[in-house]
C-alpha atoms as a PDB file:
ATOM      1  CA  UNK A   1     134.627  78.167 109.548  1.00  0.00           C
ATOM      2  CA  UNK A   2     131.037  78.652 110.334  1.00  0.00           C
ATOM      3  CA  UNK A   3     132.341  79.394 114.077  1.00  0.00           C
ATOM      4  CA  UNK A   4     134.544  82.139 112.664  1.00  0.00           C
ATOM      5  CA  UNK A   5     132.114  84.135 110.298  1.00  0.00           C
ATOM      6  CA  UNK A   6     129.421  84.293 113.287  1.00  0.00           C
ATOM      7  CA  UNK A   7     132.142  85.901 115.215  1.00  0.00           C
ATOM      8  CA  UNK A   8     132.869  88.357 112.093  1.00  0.00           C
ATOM      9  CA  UNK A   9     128.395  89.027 111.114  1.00  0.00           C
ATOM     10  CA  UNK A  10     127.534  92.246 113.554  1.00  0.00           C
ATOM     11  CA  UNK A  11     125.584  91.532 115.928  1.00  0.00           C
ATOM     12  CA  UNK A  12     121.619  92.056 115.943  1.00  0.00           C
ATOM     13  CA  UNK A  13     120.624  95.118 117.986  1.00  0.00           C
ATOM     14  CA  UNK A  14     117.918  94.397 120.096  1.00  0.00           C
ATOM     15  CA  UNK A  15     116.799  98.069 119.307  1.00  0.00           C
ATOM     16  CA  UNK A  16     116.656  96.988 115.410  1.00  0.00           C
ATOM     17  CA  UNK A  17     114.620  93.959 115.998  1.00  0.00           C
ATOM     18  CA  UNK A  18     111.877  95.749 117.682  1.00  0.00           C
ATOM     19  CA  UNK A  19     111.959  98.777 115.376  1.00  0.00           C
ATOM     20  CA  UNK A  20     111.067  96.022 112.417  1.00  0.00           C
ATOM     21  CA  UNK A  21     108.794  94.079 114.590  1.00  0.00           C
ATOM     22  CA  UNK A  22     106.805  97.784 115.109  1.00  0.00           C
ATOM     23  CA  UNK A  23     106.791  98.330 111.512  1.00  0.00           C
ATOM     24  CA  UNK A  24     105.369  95.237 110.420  1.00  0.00           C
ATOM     25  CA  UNK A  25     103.195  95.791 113.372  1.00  0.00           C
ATOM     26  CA  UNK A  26     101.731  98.697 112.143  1.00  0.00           C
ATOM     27  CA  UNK A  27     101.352  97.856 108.476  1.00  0.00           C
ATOM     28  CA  UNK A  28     102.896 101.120 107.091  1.00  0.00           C
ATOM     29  CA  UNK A  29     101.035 101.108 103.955  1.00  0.00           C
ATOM     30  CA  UNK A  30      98.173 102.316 101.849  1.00  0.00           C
ATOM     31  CA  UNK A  31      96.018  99.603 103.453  1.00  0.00           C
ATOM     32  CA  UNK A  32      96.475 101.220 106.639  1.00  0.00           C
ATOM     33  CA  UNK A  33      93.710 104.256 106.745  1.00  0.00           C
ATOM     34  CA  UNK A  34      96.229 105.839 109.740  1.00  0.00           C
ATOM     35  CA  UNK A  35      98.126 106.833 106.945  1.00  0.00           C
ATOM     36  CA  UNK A  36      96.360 106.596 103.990  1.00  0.00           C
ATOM     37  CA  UNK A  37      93.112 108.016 104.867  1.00  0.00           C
ATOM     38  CA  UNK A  38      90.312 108.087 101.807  1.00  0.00           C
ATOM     39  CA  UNK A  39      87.245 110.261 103.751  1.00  0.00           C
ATOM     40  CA  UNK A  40      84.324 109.308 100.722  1.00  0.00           C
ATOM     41  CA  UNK A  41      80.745 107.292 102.199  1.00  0.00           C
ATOM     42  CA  UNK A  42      83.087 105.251 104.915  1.00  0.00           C
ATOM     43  CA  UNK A  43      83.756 108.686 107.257  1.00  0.00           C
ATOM     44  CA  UNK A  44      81.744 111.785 108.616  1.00  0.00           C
ATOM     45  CA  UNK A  45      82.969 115.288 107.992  1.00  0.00           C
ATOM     46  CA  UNK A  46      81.610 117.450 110.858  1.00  0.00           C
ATOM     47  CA  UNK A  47      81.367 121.230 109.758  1.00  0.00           C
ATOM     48  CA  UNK A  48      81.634 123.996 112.096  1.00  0.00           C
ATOM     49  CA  UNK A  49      83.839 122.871 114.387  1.00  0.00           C
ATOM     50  CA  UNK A  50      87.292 122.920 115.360  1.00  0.00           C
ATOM     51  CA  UNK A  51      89.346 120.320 117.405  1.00  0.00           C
ATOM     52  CA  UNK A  52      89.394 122.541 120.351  1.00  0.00           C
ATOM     53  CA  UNK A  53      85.692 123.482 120.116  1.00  0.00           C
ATOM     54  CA  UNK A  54      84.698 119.609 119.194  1.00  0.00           C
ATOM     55  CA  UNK A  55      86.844 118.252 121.981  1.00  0.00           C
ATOM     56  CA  UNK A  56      85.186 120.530 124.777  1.00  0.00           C
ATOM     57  CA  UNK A  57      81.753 120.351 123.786  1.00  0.00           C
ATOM     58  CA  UNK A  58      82.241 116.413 123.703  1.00  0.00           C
ATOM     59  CA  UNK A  59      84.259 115.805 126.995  1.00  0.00           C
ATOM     60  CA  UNK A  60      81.269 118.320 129.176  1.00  0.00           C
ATOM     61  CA  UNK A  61      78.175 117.148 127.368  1.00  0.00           C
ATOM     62  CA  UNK A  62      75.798 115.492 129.787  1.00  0.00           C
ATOM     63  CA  UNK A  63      73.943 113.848 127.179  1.00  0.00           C
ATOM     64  CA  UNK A  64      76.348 113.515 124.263  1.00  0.00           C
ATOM     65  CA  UNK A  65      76.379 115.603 120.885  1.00  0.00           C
ATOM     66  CA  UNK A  66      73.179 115.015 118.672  1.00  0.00           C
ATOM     67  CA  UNK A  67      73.427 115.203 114.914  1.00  0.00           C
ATOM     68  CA  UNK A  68      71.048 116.460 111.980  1.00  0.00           C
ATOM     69  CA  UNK A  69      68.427 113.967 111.091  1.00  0.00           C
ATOM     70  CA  UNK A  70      65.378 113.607 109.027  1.00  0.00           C
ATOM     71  CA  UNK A  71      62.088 112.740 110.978  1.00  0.00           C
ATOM     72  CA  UNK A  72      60.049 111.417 108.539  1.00  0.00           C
ATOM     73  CA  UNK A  73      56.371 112.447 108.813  1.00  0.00           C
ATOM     74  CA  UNK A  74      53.176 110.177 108.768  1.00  0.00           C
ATOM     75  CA  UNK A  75      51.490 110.686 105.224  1.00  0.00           C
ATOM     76  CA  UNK A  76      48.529 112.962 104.476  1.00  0.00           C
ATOM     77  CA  UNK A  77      45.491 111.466 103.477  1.00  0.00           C
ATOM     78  CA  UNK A  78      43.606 113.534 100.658  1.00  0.00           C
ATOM     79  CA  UNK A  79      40.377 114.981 101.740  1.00  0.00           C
ATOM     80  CA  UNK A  80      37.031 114.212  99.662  1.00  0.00           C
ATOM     81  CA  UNK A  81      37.596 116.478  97.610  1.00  0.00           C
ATOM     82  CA  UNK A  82      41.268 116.915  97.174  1.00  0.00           C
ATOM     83  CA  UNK A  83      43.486 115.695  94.022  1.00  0.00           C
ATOM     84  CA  UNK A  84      45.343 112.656  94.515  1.00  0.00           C
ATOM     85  CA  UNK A  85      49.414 113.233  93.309  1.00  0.00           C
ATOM     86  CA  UNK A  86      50.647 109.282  92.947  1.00  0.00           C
ATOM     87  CA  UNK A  87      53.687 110.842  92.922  1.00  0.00           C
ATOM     88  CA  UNK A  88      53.084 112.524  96.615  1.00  0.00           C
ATOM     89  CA  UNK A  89      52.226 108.693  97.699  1.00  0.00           C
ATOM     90  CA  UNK A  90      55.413 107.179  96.681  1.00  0.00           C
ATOM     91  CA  UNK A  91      57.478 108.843  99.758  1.00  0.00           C
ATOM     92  CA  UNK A  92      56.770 110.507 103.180  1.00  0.00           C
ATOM     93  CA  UNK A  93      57.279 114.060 103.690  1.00  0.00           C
ATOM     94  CA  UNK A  94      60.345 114.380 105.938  1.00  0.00           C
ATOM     95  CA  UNK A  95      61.503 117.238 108.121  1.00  0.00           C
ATOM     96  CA  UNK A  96      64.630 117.901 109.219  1.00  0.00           C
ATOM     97  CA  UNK A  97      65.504 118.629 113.224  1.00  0.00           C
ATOM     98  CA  UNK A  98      68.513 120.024 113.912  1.00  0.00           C
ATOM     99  CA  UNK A  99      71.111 118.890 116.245  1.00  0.00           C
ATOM    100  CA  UNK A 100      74.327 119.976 117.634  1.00  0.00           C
ATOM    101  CA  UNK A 101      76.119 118.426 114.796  1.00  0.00           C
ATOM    102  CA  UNK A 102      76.329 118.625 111.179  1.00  0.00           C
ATOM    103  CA  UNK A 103      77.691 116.598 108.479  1.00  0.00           C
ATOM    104  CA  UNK A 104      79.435 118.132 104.764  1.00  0.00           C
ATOM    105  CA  UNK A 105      76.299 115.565 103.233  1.00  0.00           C
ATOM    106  CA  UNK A 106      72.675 116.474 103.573  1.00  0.00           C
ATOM    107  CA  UNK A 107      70.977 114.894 106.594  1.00  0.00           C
ATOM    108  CA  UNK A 108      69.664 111.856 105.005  1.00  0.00           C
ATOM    109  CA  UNK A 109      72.577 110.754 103.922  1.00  0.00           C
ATOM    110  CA  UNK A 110      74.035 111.776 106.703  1.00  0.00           C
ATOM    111  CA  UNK A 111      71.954 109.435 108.921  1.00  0.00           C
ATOM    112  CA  UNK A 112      73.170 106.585 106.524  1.00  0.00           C
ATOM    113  CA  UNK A 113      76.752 107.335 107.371  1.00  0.00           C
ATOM    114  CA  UNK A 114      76.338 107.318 110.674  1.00  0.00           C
ATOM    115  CA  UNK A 115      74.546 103.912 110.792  1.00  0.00           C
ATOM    116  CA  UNK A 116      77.326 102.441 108.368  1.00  0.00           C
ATOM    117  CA  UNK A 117      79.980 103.465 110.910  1.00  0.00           C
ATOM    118  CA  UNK A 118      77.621 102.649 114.006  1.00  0.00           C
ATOM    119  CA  UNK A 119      77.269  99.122 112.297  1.00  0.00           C
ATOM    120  CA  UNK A 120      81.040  98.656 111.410  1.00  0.00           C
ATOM    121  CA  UNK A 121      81.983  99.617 115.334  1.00  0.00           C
ATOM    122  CA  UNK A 122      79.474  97.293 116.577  1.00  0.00           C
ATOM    123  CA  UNK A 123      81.202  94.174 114.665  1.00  0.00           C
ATOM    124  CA  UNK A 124      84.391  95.139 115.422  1.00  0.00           C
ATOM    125  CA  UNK A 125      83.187  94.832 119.153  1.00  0.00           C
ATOM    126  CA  UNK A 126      81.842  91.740 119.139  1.00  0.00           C
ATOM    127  CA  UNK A 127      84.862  89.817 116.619  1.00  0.00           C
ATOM    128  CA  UNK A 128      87.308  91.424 117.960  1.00  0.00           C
ATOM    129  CA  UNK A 129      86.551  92.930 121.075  1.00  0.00           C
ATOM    130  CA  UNK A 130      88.362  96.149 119.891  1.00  0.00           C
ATOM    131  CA  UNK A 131      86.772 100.223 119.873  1.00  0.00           C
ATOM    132  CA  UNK A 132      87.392 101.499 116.162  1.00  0.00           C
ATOM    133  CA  UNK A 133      85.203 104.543 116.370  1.00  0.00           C
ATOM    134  CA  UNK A 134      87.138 107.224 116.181  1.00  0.00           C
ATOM    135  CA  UNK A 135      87.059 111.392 115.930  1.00  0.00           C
ATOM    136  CA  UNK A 136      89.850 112.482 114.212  1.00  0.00           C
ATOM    137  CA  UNK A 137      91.104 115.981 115.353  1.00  0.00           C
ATOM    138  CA  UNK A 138      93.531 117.317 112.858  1.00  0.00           C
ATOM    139  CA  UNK A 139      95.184 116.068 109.916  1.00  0.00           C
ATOM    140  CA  UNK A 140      98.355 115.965 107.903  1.00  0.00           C
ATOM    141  CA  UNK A 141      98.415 116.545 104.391  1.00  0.00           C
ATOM    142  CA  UNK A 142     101.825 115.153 103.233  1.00  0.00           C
ATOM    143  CA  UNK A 143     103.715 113.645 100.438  1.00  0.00           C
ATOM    144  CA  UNK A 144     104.549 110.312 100.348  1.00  0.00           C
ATOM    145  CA  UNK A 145     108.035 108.717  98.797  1.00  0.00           C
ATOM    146  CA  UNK A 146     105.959 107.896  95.632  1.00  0.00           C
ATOM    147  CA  UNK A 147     105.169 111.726  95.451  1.00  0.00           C
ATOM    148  CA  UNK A 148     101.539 110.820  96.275  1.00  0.00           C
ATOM    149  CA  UNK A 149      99.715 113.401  98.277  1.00  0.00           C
ATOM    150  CA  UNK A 150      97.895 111.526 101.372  1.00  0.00           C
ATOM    151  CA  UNK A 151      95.996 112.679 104.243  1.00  0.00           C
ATOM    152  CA  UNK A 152      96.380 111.001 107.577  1.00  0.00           C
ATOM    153  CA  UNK A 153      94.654 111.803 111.235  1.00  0.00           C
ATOM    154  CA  UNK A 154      97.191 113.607 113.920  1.00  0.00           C
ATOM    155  CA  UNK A 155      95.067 113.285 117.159  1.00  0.00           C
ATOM    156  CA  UNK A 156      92.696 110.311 117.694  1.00  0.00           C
ATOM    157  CA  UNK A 157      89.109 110.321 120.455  1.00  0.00           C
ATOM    158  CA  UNK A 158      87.969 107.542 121.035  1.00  0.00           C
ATOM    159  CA  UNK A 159      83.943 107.828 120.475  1.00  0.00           C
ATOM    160  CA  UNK A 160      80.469 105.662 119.988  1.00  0.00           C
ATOM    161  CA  UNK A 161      77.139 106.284 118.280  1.00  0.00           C
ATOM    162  CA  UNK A 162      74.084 105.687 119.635  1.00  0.00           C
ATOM    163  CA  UNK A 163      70.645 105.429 118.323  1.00  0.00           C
ATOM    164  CA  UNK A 164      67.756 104.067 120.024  1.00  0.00           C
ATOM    165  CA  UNK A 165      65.547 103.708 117.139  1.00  0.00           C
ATOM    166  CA  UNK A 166      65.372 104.319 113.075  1.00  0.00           C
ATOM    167  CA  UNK A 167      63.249 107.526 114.316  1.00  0.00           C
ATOM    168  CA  UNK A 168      65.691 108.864 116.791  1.00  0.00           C
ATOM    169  CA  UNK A 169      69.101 111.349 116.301  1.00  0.00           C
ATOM    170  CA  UNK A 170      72.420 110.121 116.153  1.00  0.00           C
ATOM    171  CA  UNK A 171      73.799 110.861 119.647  1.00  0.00           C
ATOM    172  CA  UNK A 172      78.168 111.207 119.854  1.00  0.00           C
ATOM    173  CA  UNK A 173      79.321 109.851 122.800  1.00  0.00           C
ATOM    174  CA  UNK A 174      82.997 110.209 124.046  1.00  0.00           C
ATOM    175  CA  UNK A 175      84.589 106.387 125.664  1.00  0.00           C
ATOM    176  CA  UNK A 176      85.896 106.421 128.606  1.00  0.00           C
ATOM    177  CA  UNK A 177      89.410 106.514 127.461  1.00  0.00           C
ATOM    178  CA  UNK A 178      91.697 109.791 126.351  1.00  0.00           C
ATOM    179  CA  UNK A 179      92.785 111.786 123.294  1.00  0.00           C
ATOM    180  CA  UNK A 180      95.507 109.513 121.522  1.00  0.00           C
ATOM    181  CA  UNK A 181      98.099 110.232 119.158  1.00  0.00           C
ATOM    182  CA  UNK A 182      98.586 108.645 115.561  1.00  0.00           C
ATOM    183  CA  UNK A 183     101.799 106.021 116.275  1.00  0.00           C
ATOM    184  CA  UNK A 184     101.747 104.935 113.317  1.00  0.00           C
ATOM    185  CA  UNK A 185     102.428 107.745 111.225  1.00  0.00           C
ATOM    186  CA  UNK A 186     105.034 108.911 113.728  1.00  0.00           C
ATOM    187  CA  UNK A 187     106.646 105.756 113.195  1.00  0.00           C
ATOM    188  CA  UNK A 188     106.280 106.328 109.245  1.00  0.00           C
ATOM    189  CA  UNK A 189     107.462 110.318 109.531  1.00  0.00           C
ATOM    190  CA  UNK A 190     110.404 109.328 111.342  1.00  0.00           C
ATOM    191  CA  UNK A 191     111.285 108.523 107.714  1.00  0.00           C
ATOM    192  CA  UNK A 192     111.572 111.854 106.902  1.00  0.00           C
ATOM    193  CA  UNK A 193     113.636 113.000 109.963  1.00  0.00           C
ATOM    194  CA  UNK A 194     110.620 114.132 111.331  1.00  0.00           C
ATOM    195  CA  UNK A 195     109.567 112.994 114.917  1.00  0.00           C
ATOM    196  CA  UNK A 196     105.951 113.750 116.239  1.00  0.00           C
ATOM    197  CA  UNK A 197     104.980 114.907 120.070  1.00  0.00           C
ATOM    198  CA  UNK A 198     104.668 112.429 122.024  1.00  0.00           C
ATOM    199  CA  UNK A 199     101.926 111.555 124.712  1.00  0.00           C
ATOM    200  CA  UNK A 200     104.760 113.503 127.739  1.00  0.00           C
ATOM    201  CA  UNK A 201     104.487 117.110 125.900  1.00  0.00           C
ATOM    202  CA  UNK A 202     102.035 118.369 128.342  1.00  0.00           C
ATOM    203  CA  UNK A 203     100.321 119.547 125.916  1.00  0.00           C
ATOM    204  CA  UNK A 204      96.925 121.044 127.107  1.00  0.00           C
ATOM    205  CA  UNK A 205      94.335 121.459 123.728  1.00  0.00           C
ATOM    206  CA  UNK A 206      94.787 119.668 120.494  1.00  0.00           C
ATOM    207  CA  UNK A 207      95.475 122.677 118.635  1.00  0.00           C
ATOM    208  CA  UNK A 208      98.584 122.830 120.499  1.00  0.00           C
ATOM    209  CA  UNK A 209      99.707 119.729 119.462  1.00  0.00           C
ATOM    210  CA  UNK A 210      98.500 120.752 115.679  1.00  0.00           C
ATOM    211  CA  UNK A 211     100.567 124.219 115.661  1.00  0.00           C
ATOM    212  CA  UNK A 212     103.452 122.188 117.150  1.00  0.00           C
ATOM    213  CA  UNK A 213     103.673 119.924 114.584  1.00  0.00           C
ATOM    214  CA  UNK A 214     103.116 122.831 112.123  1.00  0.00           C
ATOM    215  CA  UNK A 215     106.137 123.887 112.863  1.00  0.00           C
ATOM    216  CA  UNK A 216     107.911 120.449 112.028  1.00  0.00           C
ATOM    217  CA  UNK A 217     107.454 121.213 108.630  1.00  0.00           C
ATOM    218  CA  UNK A 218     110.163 123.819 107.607  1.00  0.00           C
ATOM    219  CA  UNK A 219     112.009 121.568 105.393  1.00  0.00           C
ATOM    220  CA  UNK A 220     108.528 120.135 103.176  1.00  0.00           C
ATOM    221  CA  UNK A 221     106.809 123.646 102.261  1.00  0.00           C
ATOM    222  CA  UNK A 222     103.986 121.373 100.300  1.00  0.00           C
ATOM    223  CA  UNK A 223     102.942 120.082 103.411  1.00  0.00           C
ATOM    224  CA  UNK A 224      99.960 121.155 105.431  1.00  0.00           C
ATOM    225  CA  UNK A 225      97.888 120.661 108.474  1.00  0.00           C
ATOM    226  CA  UNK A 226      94.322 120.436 108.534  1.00  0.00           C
ATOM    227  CA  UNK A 227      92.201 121.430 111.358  1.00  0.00           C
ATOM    228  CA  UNK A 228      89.873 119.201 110.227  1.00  0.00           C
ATOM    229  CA  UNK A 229      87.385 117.162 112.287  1.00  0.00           C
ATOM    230  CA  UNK A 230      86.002 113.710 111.154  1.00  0.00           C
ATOM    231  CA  UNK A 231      84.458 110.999 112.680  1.00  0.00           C
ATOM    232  CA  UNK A 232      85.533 107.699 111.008  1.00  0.00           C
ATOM    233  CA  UNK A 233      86.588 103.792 111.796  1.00  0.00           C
ATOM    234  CA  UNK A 234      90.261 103.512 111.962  1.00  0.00           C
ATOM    235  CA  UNK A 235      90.965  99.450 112.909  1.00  0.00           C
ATOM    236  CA  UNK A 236      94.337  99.134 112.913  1.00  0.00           C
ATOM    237  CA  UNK A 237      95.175 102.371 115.448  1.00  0.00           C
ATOM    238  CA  UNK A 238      97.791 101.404 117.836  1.00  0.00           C
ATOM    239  CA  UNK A 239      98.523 104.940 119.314  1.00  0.00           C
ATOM    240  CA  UNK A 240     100.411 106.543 122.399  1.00  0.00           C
ATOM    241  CA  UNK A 241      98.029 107.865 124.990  1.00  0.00           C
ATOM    242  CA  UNK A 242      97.694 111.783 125.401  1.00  0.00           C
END
């Protein structure tokens, strides 16, 4: 009997058991920040700059991209006759040099980001041997089956920070590796009959690639893309090379 209903039970498609093995793979839910991505004090909004523009200036920079930061300045000491403020005491004056890059946050709390991120890459590194510094070029502002509106990154660089010291700029510096695509939300948009460019679509710029999948999105009117640019950690990204 047991002979006869293995003969009758389809058989297991190889093509199935990876597709499952994939999925569970890439964790296809709202832990995942490849799909559910939540910007806030964890991720870097850089203004003024489009993928295009960001990926250029990046990729033929001799000495990386340099953001804001505040220099703090030695305090004054009063003269002889001068009035003492011990509110002026409590804090150096600061002054802010400008860079090539700017944050949405004011420049001291930008440089806070940036060493929270700059921190977070470095233990990644060292536990687990793995890059999670990203710059996100473009995102996808979609609805998910519980009609919850997410944001998730298209086009993934691969990046590091560096900062000699507390008194020193932020400096972007593309890895030696190429623009990647999000897998995992191709994997989870395939869903929705909806299947991303691949790495083969000789595609040149990443606004390309954005206005491509732009076009996807006949059928879900709600949806947009963002030509947004944000550097954040993204730890579980398992994409497709460019």
């Amino acid at each position: 009997m047991a002979k006869e209903a293995n003969e009758k039970r389809p058989p297991i498609q190889f093509a199935e058991v990876v597709d499952k093995w994939m999925r569970q793979l890439l964790q296809l839910n709202r832990r995942n920040n490849l799909l559910y991505f939540k910007p806030g004090r964890t991720a870097v909004e850089i203004k003024g700059q489009t993928p295009d523009r960001m990926m250029n200036a990046l990729s033929s920079s001799r000495r990386g991209l340099v953001f804001d930061y505040v220099e703090p300045r030695p305090l004054r000491r009063p003269g002889r006759f001068s009035q003492v403020n011990d509110e002026d005491d409590q804090e150096p004056e600061v002054r802010i040099v400008r860079g090539d890059l700017r944050g949405e946050c004011p420049p001291d709390d930008l440089q806070k980001r940036l060493g929270n991120l700059r921190r977070r890459a470095r233990e990644w590194q060292e536990e687990q041997g793995l890059n999670v510094l990203f710059l996100a070029l473009g995102f996808l502002k979609w609805t998910d089956e519980e009609n919850e509106q997410v944001i998730s990154p298209l086009l993934l660089l691969p990046c590091r920070l560096v900062n000699p010291s507390p008194r020193d700029a932020f400096t972007l510096w593309q890895e030696d590796e190429d623009l990647v695509t999000n897998q995992t939300l191709a994997v989870k948009l395939s869903e929705y009959g909806i299947e991303l460019p691949d790495s083969d679509s000789g595609m040149e710029t990443p606004s390309e690639y954005l206005n491509i999948v732009r076009g996807l999105l006949e059928k879900h009117a709600e949806w947009r893309v963002l030509y947004t640019v944000c550097l954040a950690p993204f730890p579980r990204s398992t994409p497709a090379v460019w």
